[in-house]
N, C-alpha and C. Protein backbone atom coordinates (compact mmCIF):
# COMPACT_ATOMS: atom_id res chain seq x y z
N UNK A 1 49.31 -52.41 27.28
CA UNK A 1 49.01 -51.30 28.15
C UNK A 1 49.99 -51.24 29.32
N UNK A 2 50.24 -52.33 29.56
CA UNK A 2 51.08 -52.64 31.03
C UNK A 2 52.64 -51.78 30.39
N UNK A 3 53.16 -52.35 29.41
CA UNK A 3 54.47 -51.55 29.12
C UNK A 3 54.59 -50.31 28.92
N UNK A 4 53.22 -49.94 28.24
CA UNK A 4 53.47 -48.45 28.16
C UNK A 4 52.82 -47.96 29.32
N UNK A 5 52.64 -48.10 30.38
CA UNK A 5 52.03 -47.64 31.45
C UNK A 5 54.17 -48.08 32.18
N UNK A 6 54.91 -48.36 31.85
CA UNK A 6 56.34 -48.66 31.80
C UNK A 6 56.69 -47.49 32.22
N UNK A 7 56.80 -47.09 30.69
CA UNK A 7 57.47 -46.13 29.89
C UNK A 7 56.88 -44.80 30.24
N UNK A 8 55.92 -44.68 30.70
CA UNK A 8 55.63 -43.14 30.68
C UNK A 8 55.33 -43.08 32.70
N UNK A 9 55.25 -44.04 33.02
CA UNK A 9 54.97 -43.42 34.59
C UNK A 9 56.33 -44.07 35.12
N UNK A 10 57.02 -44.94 34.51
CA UNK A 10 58.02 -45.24 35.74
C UNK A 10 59.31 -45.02 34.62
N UNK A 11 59.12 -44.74 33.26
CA UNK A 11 60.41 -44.35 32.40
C UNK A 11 61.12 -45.65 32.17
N UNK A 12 60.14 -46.62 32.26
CA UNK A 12 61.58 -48.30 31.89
C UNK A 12 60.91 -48.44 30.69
N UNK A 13 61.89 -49.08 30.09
CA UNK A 13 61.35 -49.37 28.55
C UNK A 13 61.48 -51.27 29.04
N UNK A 14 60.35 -51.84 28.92
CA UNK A 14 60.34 -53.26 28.89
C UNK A 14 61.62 -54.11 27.77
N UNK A 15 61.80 -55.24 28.56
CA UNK A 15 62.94 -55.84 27.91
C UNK A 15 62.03 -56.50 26.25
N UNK A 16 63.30 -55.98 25.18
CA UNK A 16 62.57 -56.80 23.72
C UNK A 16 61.38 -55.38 23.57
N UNK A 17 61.34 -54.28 24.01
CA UNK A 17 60.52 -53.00 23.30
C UNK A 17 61.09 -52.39 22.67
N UNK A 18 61.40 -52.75 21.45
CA UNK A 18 62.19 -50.90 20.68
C UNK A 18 61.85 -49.84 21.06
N UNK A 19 62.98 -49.02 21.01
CA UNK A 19 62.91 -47.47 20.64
C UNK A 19 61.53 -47.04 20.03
N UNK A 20 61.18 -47.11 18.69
CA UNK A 20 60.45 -46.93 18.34
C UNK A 20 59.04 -47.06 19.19
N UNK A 21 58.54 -47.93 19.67
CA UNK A 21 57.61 -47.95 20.69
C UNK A 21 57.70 -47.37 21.66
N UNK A 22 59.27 -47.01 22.08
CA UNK A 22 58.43 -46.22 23.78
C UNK A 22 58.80 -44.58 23.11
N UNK A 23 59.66 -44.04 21.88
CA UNK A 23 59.63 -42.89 21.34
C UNK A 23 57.78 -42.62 20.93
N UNK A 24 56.97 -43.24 20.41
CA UNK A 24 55.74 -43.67 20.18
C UNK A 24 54.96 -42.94 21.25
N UNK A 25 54.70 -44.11 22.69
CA UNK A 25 54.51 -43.81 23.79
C UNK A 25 54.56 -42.64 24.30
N UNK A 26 55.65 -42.30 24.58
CA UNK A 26 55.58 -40.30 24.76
C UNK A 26 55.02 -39.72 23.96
N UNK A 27 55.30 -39.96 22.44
CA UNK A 27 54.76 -38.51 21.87
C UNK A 27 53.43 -38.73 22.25
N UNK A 28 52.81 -40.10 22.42
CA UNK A 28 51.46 -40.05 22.65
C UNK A 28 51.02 -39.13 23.78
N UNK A 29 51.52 -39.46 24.76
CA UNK A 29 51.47 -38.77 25.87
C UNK A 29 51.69 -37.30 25.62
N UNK A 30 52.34 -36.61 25.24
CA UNK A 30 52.89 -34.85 24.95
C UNK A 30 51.79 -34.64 23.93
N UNK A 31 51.27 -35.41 23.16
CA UNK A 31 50.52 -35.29 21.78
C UNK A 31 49.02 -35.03 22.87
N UNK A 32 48.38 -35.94 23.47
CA UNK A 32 47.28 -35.98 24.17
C UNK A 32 47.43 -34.97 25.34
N UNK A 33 48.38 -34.39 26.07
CA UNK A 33 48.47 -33.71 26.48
C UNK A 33 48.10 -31.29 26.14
N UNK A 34 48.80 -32.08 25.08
CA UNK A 34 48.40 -31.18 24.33
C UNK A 34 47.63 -30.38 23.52
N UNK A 35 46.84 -31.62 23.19
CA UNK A 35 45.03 -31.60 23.16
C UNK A 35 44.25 -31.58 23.77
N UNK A 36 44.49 -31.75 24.76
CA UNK A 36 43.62 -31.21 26.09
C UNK A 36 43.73 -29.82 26.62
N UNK A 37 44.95 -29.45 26.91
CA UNK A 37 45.55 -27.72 26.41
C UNK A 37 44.62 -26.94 25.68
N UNK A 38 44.45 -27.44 24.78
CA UNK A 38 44.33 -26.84 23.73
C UNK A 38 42.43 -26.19 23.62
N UNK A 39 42.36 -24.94 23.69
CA UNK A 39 40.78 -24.20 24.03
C UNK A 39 40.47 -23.65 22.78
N UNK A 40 41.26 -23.71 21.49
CA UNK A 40 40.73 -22.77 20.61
C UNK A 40 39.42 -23.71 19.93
N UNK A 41 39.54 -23.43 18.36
CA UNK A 41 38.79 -23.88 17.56
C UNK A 41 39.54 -24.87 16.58
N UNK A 42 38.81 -25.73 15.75
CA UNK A 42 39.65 -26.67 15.29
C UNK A 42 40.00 -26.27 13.79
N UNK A 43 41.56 -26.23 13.75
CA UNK A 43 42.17 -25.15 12.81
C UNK A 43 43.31 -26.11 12.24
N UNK A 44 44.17 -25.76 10.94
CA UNK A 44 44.83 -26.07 10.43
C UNK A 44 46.30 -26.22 11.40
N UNK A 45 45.93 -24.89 11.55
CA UNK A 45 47.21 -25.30 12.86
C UNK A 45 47.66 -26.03 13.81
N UNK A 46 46.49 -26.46 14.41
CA UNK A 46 46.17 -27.07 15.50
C UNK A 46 46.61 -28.75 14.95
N UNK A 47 45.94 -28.95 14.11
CA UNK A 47 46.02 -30.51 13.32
C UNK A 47 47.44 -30.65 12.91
N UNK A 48 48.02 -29.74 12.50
CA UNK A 48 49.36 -29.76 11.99
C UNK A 48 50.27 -30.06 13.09
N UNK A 49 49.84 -29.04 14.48
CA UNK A 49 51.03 -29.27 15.34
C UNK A 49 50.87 -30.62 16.03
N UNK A 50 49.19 -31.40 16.05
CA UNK A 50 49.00 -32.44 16.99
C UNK A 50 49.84 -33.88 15.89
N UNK A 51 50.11 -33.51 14.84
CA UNK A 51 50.84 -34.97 14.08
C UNK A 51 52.13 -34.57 14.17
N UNK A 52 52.45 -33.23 14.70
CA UNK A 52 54.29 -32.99 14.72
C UNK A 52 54.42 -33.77 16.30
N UNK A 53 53.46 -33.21 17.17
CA UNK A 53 53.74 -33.69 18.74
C UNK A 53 53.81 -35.89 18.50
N UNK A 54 52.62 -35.95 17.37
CA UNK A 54 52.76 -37.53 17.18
C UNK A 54 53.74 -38.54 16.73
N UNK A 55 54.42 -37.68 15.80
CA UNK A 55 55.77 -38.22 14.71
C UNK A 55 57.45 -37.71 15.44
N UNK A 56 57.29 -36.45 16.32
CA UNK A 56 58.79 -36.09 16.44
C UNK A 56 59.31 -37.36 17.08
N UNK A 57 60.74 -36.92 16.89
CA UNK A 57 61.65 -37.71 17.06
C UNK A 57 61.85 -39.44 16.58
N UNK A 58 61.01 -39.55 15.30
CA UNK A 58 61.02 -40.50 14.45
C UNK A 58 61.34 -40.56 13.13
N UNK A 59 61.22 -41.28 12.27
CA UNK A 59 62.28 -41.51 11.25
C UNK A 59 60.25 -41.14 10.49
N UNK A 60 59.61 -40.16 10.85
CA UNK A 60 58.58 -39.63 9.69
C UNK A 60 59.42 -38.46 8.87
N UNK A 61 59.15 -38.41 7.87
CA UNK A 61 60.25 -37.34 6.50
C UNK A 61 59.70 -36.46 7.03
N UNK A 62 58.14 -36.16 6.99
CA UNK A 62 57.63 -34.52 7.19
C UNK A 62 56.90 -34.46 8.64
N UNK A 63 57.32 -33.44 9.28
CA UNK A 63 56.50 -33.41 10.88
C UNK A 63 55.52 -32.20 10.72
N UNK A 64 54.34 -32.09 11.08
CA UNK A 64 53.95 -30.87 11.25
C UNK A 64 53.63 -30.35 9.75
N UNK A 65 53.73 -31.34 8.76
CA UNK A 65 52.88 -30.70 7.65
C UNK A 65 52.90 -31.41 6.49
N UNK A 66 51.92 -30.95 5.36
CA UNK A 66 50.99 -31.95 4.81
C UNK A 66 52.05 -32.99 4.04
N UNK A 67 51.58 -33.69 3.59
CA UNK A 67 52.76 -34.18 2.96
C UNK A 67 52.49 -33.84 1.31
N UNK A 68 53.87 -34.26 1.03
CA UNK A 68 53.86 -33.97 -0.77
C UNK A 68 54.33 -35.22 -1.69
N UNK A 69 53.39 -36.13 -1.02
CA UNK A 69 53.74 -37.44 -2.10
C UNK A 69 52.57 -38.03 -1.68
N UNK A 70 52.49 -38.82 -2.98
CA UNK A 70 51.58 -40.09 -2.96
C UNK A 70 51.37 -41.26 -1.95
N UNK A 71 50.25 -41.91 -1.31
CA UNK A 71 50.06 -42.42 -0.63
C UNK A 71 49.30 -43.15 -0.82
N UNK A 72 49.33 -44.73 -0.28
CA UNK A 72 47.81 -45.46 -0.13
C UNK A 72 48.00 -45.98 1.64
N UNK A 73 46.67 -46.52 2.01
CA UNK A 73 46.54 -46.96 3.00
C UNK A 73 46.57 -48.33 3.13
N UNK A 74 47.41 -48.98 4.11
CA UNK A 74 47.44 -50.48 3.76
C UNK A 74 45.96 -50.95 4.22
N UNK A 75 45.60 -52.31 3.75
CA UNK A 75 44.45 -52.68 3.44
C UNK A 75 43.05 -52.60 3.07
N UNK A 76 43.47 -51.17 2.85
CA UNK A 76 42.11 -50.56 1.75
C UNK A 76 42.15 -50.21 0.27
N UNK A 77 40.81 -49.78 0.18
CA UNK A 77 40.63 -49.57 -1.14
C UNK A 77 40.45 -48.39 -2.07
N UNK A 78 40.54 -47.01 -0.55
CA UNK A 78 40.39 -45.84 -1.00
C UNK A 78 41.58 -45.29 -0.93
N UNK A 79 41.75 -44.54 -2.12
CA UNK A 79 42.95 -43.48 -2.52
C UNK A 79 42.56 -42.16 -2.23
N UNK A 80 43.73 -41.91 -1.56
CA UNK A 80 43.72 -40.20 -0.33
C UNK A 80 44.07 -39.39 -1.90
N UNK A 81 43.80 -38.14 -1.68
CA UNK A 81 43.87 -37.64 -2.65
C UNK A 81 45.21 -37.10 -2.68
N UNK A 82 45.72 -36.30 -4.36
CA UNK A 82 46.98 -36.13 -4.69
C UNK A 82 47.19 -35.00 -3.39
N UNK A 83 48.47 -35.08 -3.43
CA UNK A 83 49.47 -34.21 -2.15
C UNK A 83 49.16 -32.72 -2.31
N UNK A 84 48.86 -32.55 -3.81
CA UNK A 84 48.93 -31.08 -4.15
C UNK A 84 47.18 -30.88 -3.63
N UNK A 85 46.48 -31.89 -3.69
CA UNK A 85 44.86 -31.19 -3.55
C UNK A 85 44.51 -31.42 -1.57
N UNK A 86 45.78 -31.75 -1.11
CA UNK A 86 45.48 -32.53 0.31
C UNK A 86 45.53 -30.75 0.94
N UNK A 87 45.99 -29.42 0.84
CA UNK A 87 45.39 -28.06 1.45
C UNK A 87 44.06 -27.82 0.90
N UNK A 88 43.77 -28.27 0.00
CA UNK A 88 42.27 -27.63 -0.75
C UNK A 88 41.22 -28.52 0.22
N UNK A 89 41.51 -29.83 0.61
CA UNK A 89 40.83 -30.78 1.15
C UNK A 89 40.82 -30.58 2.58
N UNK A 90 41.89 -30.06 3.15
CA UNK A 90 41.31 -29.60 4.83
C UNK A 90 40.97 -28.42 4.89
N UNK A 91 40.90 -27.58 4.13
CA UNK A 91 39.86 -26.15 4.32
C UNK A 91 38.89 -26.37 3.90
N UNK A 92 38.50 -27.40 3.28
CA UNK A 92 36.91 -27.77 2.77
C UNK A 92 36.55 -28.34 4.25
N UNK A 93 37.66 -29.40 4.39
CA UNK A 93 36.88 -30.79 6.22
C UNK A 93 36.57 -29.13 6.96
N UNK A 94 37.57 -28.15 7.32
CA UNK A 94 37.27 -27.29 8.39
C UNK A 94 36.03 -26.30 8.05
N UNK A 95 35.64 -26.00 6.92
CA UNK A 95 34.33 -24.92 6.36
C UNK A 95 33.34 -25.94 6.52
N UNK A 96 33.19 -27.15 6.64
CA UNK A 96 32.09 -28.07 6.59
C UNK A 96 32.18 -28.27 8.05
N UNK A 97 33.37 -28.41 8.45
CA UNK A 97 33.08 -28.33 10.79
C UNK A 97 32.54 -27.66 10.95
N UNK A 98 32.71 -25.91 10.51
CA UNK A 98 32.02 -25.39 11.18
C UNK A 98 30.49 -25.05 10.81
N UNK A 99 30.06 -25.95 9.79
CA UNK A 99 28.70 -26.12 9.44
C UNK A 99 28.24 -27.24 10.46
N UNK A 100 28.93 -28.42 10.24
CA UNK A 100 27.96 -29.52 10.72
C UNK A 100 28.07 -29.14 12.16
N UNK A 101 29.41 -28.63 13.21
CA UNK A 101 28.97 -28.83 14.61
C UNK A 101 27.91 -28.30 14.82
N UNK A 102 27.04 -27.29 13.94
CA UNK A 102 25.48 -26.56 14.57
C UNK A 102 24.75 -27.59 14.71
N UNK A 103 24.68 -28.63 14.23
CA UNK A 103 24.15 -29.48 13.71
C UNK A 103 23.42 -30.69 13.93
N UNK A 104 25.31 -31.36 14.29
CA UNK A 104 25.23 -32.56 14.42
C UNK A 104 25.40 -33.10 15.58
N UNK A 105 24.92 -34.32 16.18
CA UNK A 105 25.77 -34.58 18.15
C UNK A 105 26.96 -34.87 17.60
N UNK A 106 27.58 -33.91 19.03
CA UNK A 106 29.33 -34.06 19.20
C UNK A 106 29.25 -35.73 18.69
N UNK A 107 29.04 -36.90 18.78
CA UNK A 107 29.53 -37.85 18.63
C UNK A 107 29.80 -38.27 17.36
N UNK A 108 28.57 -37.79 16.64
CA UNK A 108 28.68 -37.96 15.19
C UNK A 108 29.74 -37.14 14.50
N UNK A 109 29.43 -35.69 15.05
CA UNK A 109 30.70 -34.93 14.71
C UNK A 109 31.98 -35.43 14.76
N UNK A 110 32.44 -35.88 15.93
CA UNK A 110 34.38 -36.21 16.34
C UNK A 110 33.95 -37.51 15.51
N UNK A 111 33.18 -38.29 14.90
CA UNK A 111 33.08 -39.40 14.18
C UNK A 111 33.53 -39.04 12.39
N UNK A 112 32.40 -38.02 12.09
CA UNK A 112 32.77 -37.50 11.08
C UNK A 112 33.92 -36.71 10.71
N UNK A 113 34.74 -36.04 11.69
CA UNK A 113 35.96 -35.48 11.39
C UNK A 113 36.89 -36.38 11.35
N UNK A 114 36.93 -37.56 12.43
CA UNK A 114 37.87 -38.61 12.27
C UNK A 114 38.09 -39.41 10.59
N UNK A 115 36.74 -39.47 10.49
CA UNK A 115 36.37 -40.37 9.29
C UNK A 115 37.40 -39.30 8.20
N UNK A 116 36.93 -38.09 7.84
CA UNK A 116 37.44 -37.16 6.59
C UNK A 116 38.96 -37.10 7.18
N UNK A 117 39.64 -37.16 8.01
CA UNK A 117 41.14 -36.51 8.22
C UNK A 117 41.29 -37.87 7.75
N UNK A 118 41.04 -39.63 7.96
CA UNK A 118 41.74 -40.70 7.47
C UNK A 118 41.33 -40.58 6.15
N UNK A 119 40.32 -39.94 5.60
CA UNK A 119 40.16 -40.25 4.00
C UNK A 119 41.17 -38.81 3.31
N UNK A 120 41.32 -38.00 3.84
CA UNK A 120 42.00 -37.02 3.23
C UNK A 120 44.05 -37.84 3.44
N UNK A 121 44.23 -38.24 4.88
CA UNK A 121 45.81 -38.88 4.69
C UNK A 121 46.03 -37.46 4.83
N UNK A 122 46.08 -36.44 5.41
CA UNK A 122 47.26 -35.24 4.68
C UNK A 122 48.67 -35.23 5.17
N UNK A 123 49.13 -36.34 5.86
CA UNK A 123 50.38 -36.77 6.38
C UNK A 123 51.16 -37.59 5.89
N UNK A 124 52.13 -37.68 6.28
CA UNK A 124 53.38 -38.95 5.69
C UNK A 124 53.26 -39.97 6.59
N UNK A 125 53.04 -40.00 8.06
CA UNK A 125 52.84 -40.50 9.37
C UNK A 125 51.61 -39.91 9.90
N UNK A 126 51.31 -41.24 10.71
CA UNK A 126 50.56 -40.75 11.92
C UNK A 126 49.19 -39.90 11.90
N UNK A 127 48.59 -40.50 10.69
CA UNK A 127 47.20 -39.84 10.27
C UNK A 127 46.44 -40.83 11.30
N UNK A 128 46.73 -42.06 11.33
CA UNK A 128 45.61 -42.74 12.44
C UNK A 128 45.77 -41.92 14.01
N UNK A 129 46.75 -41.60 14.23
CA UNK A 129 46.57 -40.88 15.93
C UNK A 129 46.43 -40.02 15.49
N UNK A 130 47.01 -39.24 14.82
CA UNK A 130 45.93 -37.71 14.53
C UNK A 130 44.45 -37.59 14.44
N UNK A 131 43.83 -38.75 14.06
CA UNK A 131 42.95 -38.32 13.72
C UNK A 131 41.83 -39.02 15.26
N UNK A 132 42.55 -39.49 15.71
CA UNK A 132 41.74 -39.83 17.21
C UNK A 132 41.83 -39.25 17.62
N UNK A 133 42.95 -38.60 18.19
CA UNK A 133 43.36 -37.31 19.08
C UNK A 133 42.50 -36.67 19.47
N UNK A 134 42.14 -35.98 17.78
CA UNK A 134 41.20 -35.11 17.47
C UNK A 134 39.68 -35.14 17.82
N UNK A 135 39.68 -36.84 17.44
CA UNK A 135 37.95 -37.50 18.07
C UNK A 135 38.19 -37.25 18.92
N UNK A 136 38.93 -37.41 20.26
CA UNK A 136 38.65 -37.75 21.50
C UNK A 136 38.44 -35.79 21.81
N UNK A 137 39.42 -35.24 21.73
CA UNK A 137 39.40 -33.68 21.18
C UNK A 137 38.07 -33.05 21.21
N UNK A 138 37.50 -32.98 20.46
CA UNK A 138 35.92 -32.94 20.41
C UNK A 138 35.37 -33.58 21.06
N UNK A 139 34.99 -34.79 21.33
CA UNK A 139 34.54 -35.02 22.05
C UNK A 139 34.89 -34.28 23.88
N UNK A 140 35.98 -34.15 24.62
CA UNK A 140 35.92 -33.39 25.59
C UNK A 140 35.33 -31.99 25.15
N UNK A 141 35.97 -32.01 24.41
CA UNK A 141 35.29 -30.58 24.32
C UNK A 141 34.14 -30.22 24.46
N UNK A 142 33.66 -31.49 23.98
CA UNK A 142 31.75 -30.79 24.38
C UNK A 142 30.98 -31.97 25.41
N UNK A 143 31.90 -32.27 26.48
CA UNK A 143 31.57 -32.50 27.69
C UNK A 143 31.37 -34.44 27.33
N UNK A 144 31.89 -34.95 26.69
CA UNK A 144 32.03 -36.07 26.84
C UNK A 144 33.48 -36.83 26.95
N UNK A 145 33.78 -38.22 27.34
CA UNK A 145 35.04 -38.77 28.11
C UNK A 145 35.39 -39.19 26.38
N UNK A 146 36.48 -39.31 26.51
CA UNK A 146 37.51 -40.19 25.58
C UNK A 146 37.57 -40.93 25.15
N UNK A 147 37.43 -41.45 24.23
CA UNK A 147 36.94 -43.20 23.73
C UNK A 147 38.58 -43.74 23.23
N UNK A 148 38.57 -45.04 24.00
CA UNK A 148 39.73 -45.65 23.38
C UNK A 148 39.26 -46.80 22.66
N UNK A 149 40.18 -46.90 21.39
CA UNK A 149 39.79 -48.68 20.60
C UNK A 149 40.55 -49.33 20.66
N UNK A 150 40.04 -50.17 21.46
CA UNK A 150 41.06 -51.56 22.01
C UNK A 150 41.55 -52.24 20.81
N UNK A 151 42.39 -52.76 21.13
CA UNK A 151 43.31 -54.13 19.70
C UNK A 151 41.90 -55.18 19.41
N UNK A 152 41.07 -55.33 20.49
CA UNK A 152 40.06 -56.56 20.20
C UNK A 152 38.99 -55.59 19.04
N UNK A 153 39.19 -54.55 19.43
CA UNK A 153 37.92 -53.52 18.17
C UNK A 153 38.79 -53.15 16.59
N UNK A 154 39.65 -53.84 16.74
CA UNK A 154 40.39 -53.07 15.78
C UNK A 154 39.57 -53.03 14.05
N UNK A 155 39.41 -54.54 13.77
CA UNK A 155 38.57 -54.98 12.86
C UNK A 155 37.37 -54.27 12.61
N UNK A 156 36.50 -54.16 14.12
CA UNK A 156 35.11 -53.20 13.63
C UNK A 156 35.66 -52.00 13.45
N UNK A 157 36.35 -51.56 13.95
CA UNK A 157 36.84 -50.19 13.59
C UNK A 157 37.72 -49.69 12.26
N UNK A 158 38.40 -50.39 11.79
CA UNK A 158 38.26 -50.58 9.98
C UNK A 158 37.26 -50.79 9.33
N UNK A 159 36.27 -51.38 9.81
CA UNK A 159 35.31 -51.76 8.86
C UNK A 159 34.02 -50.40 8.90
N UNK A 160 34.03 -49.95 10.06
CA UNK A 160 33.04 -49.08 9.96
C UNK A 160 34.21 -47.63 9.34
N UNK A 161 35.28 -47.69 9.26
CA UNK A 161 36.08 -46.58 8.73
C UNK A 161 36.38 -46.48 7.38
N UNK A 162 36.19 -47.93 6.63
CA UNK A 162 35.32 -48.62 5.27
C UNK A 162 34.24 -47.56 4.60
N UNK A 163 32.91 -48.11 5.44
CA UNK A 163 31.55 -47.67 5.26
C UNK A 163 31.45 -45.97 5.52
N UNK A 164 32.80 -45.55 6.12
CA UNK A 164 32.43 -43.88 5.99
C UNK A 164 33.33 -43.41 4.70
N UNK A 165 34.02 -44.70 4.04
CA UNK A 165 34.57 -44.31 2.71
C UNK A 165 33.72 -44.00 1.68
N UNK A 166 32.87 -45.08 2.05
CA UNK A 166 31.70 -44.91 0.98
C UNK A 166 29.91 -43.80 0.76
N UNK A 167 30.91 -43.14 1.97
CA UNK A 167 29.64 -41.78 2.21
C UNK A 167 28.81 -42.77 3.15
N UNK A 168 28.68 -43.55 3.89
CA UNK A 168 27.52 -44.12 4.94
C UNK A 168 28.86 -43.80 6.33
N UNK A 169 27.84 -42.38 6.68
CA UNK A 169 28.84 -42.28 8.57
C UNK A 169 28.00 -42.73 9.31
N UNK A 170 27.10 -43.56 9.74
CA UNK A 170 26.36 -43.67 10.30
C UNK A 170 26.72 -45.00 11.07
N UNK A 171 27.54 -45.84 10.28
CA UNK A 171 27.92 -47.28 10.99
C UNK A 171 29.59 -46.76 12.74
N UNK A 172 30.04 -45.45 11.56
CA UNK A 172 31.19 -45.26 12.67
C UNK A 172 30.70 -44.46 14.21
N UNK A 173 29.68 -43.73 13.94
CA UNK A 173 29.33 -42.94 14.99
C UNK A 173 28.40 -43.55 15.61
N UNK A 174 27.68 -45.13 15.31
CA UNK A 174 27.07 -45.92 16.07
C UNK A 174 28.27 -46.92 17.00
N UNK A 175 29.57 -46.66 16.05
CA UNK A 175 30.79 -47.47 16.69
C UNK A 175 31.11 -47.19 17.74
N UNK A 176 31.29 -45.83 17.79
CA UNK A 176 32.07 -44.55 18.44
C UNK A 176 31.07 -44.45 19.87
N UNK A 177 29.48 -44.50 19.74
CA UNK A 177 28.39 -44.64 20.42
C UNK A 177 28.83 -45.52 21.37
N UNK A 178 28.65 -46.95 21.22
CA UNK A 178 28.71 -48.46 21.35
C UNK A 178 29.79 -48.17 22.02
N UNK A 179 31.52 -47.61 21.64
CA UNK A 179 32.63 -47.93 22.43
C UNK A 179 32.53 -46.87 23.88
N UNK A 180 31.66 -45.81 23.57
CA UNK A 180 31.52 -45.22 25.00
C UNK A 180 30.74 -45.51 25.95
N UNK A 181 29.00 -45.84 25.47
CA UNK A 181 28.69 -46.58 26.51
C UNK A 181 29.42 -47.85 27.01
N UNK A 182 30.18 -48.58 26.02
CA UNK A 182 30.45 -49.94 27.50
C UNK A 182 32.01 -49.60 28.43
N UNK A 183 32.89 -48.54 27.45
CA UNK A 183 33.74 -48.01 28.27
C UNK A 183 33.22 -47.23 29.79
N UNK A 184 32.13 -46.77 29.74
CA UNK A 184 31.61 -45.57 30.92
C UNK A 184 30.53 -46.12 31.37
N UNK A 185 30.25 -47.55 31.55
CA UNK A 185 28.77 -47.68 31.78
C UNK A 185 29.36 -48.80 33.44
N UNK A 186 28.93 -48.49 34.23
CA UNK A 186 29.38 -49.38 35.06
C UNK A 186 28.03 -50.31 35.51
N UNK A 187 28.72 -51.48 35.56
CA UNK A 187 27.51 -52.74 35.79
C UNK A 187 27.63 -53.14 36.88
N UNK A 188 26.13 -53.62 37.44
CA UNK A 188 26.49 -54.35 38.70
C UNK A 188 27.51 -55.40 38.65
N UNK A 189 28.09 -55.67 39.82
CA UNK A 189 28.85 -56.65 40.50
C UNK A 189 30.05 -56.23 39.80
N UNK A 190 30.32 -55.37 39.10
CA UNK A 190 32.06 -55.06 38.55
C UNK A 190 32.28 -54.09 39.36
């Protein structure tokens, strides 16, 4: 946190940081920036431009749109679907948003959209920050703070991103729950 708090407020790239990490760093920054901007509804477009703001100026083949090759995810067990069915698969995630937000709490919601954009992959790069972005995205949007997952959550946060492979969302949006109250909860004597 300390380096990239470097790189984006004082512009030094720490000694022994590649390129790649502080190119990273910004887009994060222009990428999250930009999602906050952003007042419409959650659209193809929108998803497309938030993984171009995530990937430019990196060695990703395709920016800003779906990809057209095969993919797996390292250390899992679910296969994203073929490249050619990955447009059929986000106009289904977006016709089912705008069913479940009547629905469901924002939390579960930015839980469940996160969950379907990592099981769909429709990128070459940068489907994991896309698809937080987006959580955190929704979530402001409907009046709640930002959830970040620390390196120490990383594990529960694969594992409950597992259990929404297997149709059970209920372990990630208790995750998603859990990481905002202790992020926003202030305790005595701290």
């Amino acid at each position: 946190m300390r380096e990239t708090a470097l790189v984006l407020a004082d512009k030094i790239a720490p000694q022994g940081t590649g390129t790649d990490a502080v190119i990273e760093a910004m887009n994060g920054k222009d990428a999250w920036e930009f999602a906050r901007g952003c007042q419409g509804q959650l659209s193809e477009a929108f998803i497309r431009k938030l993984q171009h703001q995530v990937t430019k100026n990196t060695a990703c083949r395709i920016q800003g749109e779906y990809r057209d090759s095969y993919v797996s995810i390292s250390g899992s067990e679910w296969k994203p679907p073929k490249p050619q069915d990955v447009p059929i698969q986000m106009k289904k995630l977006l016709e089912e948003y705008s069913q479940k937000r009547k629905r469901l709490h924002p939390v579960e919601l930015a839980g469940w959209v996160h969950n379907r954009l990592v099981q769909i992959h429709p990128f070459t790069d940068g489907n994991g920050r896309t698809s937080r972005l987006i959580l955190n995205w929704i979530l402001m949007k409907n009046r709640f703070p930002p959830v970040i997952i620390y390196v120490k959550n990383k594990q529960a946060y694969y594992s409950v991103i597992e259990a929404g492979d297997t149709g059970d969302e209920k372990p990630f949006a208790n995750f998603l729950a859990t990481q905002l109250v202790e992020q926003y909860t202030v305790r005595k004597g701290e």
